[in-house]
Structures are given as C-alpha cells and as structure tokens.
Protein backbone atom coordinates (compact mmCIF):
# COMPACT_ATOMS: atom_id res chain seq x y z
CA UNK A 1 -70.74 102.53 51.07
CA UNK A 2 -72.56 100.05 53.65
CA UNK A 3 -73.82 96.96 52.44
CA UNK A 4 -77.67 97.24 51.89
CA UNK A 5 -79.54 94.70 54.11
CA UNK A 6 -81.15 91.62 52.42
CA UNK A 7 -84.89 90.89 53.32
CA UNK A 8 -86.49 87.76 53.02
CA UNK A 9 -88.89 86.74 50.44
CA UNK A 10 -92.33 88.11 51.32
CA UNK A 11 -93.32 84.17 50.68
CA UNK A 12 -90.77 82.97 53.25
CA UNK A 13 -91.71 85.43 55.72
CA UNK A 14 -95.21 84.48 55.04
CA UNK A 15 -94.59 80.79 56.32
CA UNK A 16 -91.60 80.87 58.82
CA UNK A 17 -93.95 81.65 61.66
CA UNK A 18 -96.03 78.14 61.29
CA UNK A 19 -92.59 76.93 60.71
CA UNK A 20 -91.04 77.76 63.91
CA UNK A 21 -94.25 76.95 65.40
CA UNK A 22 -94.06 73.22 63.93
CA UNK A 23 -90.38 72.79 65.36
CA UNK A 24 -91.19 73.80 68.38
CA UNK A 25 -94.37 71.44 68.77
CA UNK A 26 -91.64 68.57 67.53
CA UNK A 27 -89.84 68.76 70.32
CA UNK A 28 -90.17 66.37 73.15
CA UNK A 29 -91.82 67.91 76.57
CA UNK A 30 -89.10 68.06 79.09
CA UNK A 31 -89.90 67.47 83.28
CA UNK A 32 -89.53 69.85 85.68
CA UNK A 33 -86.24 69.71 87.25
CA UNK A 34 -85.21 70.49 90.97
CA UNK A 35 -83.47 72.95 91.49
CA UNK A 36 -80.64 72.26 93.79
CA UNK A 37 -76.99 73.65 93.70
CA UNK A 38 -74.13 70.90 93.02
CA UNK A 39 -72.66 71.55 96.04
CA UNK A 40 -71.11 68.53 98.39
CA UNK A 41 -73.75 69.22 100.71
CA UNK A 42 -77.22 69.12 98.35
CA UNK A 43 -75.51 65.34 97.39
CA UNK A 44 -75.44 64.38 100.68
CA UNK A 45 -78.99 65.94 100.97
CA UNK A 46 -80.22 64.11 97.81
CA UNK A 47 -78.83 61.38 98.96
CA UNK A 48 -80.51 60.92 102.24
CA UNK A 49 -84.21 62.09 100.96
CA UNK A 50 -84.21 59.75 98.21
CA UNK A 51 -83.20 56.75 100.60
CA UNK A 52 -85.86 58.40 103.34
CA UNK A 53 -88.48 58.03 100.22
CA UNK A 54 -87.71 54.50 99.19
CA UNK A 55 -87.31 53.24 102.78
CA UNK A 56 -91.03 54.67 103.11
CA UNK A 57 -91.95 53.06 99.85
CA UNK A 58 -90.55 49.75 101.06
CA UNK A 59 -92.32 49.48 104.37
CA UNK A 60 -95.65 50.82 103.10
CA UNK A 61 -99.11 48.70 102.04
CA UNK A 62 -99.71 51.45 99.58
CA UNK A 63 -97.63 53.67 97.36
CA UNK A 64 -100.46 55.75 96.65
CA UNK A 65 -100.70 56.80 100.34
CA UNK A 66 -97.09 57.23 100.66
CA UNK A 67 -96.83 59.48 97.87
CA UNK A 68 -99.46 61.59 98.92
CA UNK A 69 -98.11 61.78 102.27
CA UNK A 70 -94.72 62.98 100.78
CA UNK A 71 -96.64 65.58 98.59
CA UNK A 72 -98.35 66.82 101.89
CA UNK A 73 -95.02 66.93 104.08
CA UNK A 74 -93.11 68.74 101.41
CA UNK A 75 -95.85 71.21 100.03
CA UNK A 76 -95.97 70.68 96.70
CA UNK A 77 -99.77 70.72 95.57
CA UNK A 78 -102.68 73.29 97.60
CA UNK A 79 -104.43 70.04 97.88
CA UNK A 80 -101.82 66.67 98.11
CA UNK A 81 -103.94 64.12 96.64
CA UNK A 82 -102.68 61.74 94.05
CA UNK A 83 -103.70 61.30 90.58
CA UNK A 84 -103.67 58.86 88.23
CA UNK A 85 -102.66 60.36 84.47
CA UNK A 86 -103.54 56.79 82.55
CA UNK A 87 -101.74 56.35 79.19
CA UNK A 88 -104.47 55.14 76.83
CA UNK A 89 -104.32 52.61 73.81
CA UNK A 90 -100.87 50.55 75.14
CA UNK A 91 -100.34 47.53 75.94
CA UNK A 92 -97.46 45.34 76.98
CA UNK A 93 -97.91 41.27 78.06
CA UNK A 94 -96.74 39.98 80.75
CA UNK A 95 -94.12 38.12 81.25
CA UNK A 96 -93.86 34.02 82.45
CA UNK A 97 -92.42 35.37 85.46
CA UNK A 98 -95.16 37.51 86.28
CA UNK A 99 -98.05 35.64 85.41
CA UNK A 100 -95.82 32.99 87.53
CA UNK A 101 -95.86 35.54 90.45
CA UNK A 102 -99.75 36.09 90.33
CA UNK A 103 -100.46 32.38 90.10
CA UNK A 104 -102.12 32.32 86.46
CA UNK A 105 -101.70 29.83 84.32
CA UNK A 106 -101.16 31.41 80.13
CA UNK A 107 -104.44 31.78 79.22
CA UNK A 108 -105.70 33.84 82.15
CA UNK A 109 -106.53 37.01 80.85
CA UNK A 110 -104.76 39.65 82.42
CA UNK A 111 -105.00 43.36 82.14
CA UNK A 112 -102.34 45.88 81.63
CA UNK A 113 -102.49 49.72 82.50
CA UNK A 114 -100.00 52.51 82.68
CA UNK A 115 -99.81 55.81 84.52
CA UNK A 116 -98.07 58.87 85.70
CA UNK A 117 -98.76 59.69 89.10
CA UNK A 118 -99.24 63.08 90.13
CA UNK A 119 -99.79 65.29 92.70
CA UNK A 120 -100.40 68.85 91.33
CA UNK A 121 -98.33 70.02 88.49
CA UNK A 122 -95.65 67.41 89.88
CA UNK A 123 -95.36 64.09 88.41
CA UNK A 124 -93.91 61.66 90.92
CA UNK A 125 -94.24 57.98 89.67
CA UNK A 126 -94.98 56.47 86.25
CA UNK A 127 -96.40 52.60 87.10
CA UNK A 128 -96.69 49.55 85.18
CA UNK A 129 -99.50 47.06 86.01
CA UNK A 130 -100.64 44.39 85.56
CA UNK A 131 -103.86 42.61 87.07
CA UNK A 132 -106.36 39.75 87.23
CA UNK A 133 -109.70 41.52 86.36
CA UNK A 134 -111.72 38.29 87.69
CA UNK A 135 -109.81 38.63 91.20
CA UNK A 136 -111.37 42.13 90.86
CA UNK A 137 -114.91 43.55 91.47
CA UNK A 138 -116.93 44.41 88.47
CA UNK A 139 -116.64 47.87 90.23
CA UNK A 140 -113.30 48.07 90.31
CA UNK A 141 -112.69 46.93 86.81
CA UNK A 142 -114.98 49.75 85.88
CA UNK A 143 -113.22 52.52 87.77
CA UNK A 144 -109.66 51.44 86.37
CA UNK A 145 -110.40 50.97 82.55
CA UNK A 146 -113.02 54.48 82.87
CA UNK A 147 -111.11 56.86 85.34
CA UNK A 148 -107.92 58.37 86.06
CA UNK A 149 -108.25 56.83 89.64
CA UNK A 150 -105.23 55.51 90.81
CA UNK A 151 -104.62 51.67 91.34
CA UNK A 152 -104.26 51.31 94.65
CA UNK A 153 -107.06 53.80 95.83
CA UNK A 154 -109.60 51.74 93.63
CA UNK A 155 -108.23 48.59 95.10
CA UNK A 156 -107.93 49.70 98.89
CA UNK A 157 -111.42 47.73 99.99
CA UNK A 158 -109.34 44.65 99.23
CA UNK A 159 -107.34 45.23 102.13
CA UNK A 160 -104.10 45.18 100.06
CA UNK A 161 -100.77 44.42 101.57
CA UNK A 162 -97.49 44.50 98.61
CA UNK A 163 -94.55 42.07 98.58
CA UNK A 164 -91.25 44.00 96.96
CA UNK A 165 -89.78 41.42 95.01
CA UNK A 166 -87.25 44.04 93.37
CA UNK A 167 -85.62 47.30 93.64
CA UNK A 168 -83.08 48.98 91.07
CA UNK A 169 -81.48 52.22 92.20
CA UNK A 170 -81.07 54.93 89.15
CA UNK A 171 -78.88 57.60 90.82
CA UNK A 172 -76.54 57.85 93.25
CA UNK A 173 -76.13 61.06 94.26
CA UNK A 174 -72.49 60.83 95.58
CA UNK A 175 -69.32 58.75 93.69
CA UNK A 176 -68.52 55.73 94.45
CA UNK A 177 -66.16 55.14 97.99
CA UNK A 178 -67.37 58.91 98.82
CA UNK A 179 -67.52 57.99 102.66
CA UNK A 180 -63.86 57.42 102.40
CA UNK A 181 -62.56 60.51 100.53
CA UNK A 182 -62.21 63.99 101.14
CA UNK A 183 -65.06 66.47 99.69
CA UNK A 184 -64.90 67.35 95.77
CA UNK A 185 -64.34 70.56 94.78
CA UNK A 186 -67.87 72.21 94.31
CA UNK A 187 -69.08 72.61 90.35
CA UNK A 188 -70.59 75.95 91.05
CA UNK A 189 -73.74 75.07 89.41
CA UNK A 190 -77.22 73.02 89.52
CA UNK A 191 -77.03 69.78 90.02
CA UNK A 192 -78.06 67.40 87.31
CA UNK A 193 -80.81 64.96 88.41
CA UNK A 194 -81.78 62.26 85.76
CA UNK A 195 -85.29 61.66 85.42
CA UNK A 196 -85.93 58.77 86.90
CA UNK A 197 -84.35 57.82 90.33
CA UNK A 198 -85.28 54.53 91.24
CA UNK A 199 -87.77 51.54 90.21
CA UNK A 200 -89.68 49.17 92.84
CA UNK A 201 -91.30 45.85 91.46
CA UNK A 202 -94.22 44.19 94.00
CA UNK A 203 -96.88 42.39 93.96
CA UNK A 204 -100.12 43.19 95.66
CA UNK A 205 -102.37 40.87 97.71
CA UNK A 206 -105.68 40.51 98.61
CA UNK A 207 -106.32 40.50 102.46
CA UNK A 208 -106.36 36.24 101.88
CA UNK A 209 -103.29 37.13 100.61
CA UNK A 210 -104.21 35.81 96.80
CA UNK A 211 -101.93 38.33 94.55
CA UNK A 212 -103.79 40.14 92.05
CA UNK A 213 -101.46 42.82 90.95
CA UNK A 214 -97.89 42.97 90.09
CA UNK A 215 -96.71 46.71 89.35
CA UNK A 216 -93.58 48.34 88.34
CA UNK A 217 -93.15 52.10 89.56
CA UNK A 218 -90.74 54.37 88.49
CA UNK A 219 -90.04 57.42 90.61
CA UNK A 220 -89.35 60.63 89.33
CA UNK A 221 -86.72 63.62 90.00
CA UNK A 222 -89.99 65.50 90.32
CA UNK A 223 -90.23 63.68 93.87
CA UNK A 224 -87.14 66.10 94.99
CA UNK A 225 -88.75 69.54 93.15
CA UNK A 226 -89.96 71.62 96.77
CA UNK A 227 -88.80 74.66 98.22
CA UNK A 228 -86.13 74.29 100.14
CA UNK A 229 -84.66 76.54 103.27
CA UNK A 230 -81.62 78.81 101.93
CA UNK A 231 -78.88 77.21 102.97
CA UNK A 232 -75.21 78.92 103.00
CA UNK A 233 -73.52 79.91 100.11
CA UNK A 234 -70.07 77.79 99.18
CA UNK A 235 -67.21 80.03 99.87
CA UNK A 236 -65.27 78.19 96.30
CA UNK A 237 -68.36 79.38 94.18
CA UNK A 238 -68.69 82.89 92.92
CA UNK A 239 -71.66 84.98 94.18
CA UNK A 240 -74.53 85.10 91.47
C-alpha cells in the first residue's frame, strides 16, 4: 500500500511564502554579466577592448565624456548619457597623501562623495572623490551635494585637465607568458569576468592648474556587456 503523502501544517504553509520572500530580499543584488564564450579568441578580444578603454581613459580630460562616448560607440543605452547614481550618508577621510596631492593643509575641509556611473541599465564606473568645496563655485557645490549629476559634468566650466597618478589592473584576460605558448584548450562555456576590471587614481585641475579633486574610479565588467557580431563556433566545443 503507497505511502500517504504528508502535508504541511496549514500554519507553515500560511507563512513560508513571506518566508521565501524574506530570503530572497537577503540576498545581495548581483551585476549584469557579459556574455562572452571562454573561447581563446573572446580573451584575446577582452583583452584588447579593455586596454582600448583604459588607453582612452588615460589620455582623456574627462572620464565622464569618455564613458559616454564608449556607451554611444557600443550601443548600450537609446540615449548614451552618463549618470551619476550618488551613494548617500558615507563618508571616508582622506588620506595625508591626498590632501598632500591637492595642496591642503589638515584642517581644510574637504568633501567626500561616491557614485556609480551609469549609462542606461549599465553601470560602468563606481568613483571615489574627494574635493575642495572652497576651490568650487557655490553652484557647483550645490549641484554635487543635491543631484545625481556627475562630477566632472558639474565641474567642466573649470576647464579641467586630470593627472593619473595610479593605475591597478584587476583582470587579465589571458595567463601569464600567453604570447609565448600555444592556445588552451577551449572551456566550452562563458567566460567569467570579475566585477571590477581595473582602477585609475587622478587628480583634477583647474585650468590654473590648482587641483581640486582627487578621484578613484573603478570600472566595471558592465563596460564589456554589448551585443556582439556572431562570431564562429569552436570546432572542440559541442553545439548548444
């Protein structure tokens, strides 16, 4: 004789929805990933549009621009222009070296302000900054502790030039001594992109080149999420 099922109690069934629902909620929101085949060629790709991204960060007066040019060239957003998502209630001092960097002395008061950069639903940067509200216009210092505008479009009247003083690469796409050995054997699957790719640290300038603004940015896997032209299948990996 089969075993008759076992229900739940009616009070357990009564609660497990909001249960499931708090769980879920819990969890932490995971970033879009791109979605790009581990194959030897998408590394090489990879490779050579995240160094064709930081080269462009590198030589440009604004990251704000360049950003929004990249969302442009690469389609991601109906309309490509950049926006400032600004983390509210944080703080984080500054340290001797930057306050060294900006040519304060310790008691300056200097302002700190965080962000996610995005253009659409992607999110391509997340910046820390810090500034010297009194190198500022009252305007300006309005616009950046009231609006989601982003830094360097509320600065741009300044006529703002950026020194790098560091860059830290995150990923590297290919193993080490790559150039020098023969192709790996393909992994037949999507290749895993961390979420952060690689952090610039400048400081920005005033067009009588006093600095202002020292900012960290952090760019995103997010900066790699387009559409892509098919390209050919690898012979090694079964067909989906």
């Amino acid at each position: 004789m089969p075993h008759a099922r076992r229900r739940l109690p009616a009070r357990l069934v009564a609660v497990l929805p909001a249960f499931l629902v708090g769980i879920a909620s819990a969890l932490p929101a995971r970033a879009a990933a791109p979605d790009w085949p581990d194959t030897y060629l998408s590394r090489v790709e990879a490779t050579a549009v995240v160094q064709s991204l930081n080269a462009a960060l590198l030589a440009s007066r604004s990251a704000t621009a360049t950003l929004e040019g990249w969302c442009a060239a690469h389609r991601m957003a109906e309309a490509p222009r950049l926006v400032a998502r600004l983390e509210r209630g944080v703080d984080k001092p500054a340290t001797p070296e930057t306050r060294k960097r900006l040519a304060v002395g310790p008691d300056e008061p200097l302002r700190y302000r965080r962000v996610r950069l995005a253009c659409g639903d992607h999110v391509l940067s997340e910046a820390d900054n810090w500034y010297v509200p009194a190198r500022l216009t009252p305007e300006m210092n309005r616009v950046l502790e009231t609006t989601d505008t982003p830094f360097g479009r509320a600065v741009s009247s300044l006529g703002t030039t950026r020194q790098t003083v560091g860059a830290e690469p995150h990923w590297q796409p290919l193993p080490e001594g790559w150039d020098q050995a023969p192709p790996p054997a393909p992994a037949c699957g999507t290749l895993a992109v961390p979420a952060h790719l690689f952090s610039h640290r400048a400081v920005l300038f005033t067009g009588e080149r006093q600095p202002f603004s020292e900012v960290v940015e952090t760019y995103t896997r997010e900066v790699l999420d387009f559409a892509r032209a098919p390209r050919p299948a690898d012979p090694a990996c079964p067909k989906p």
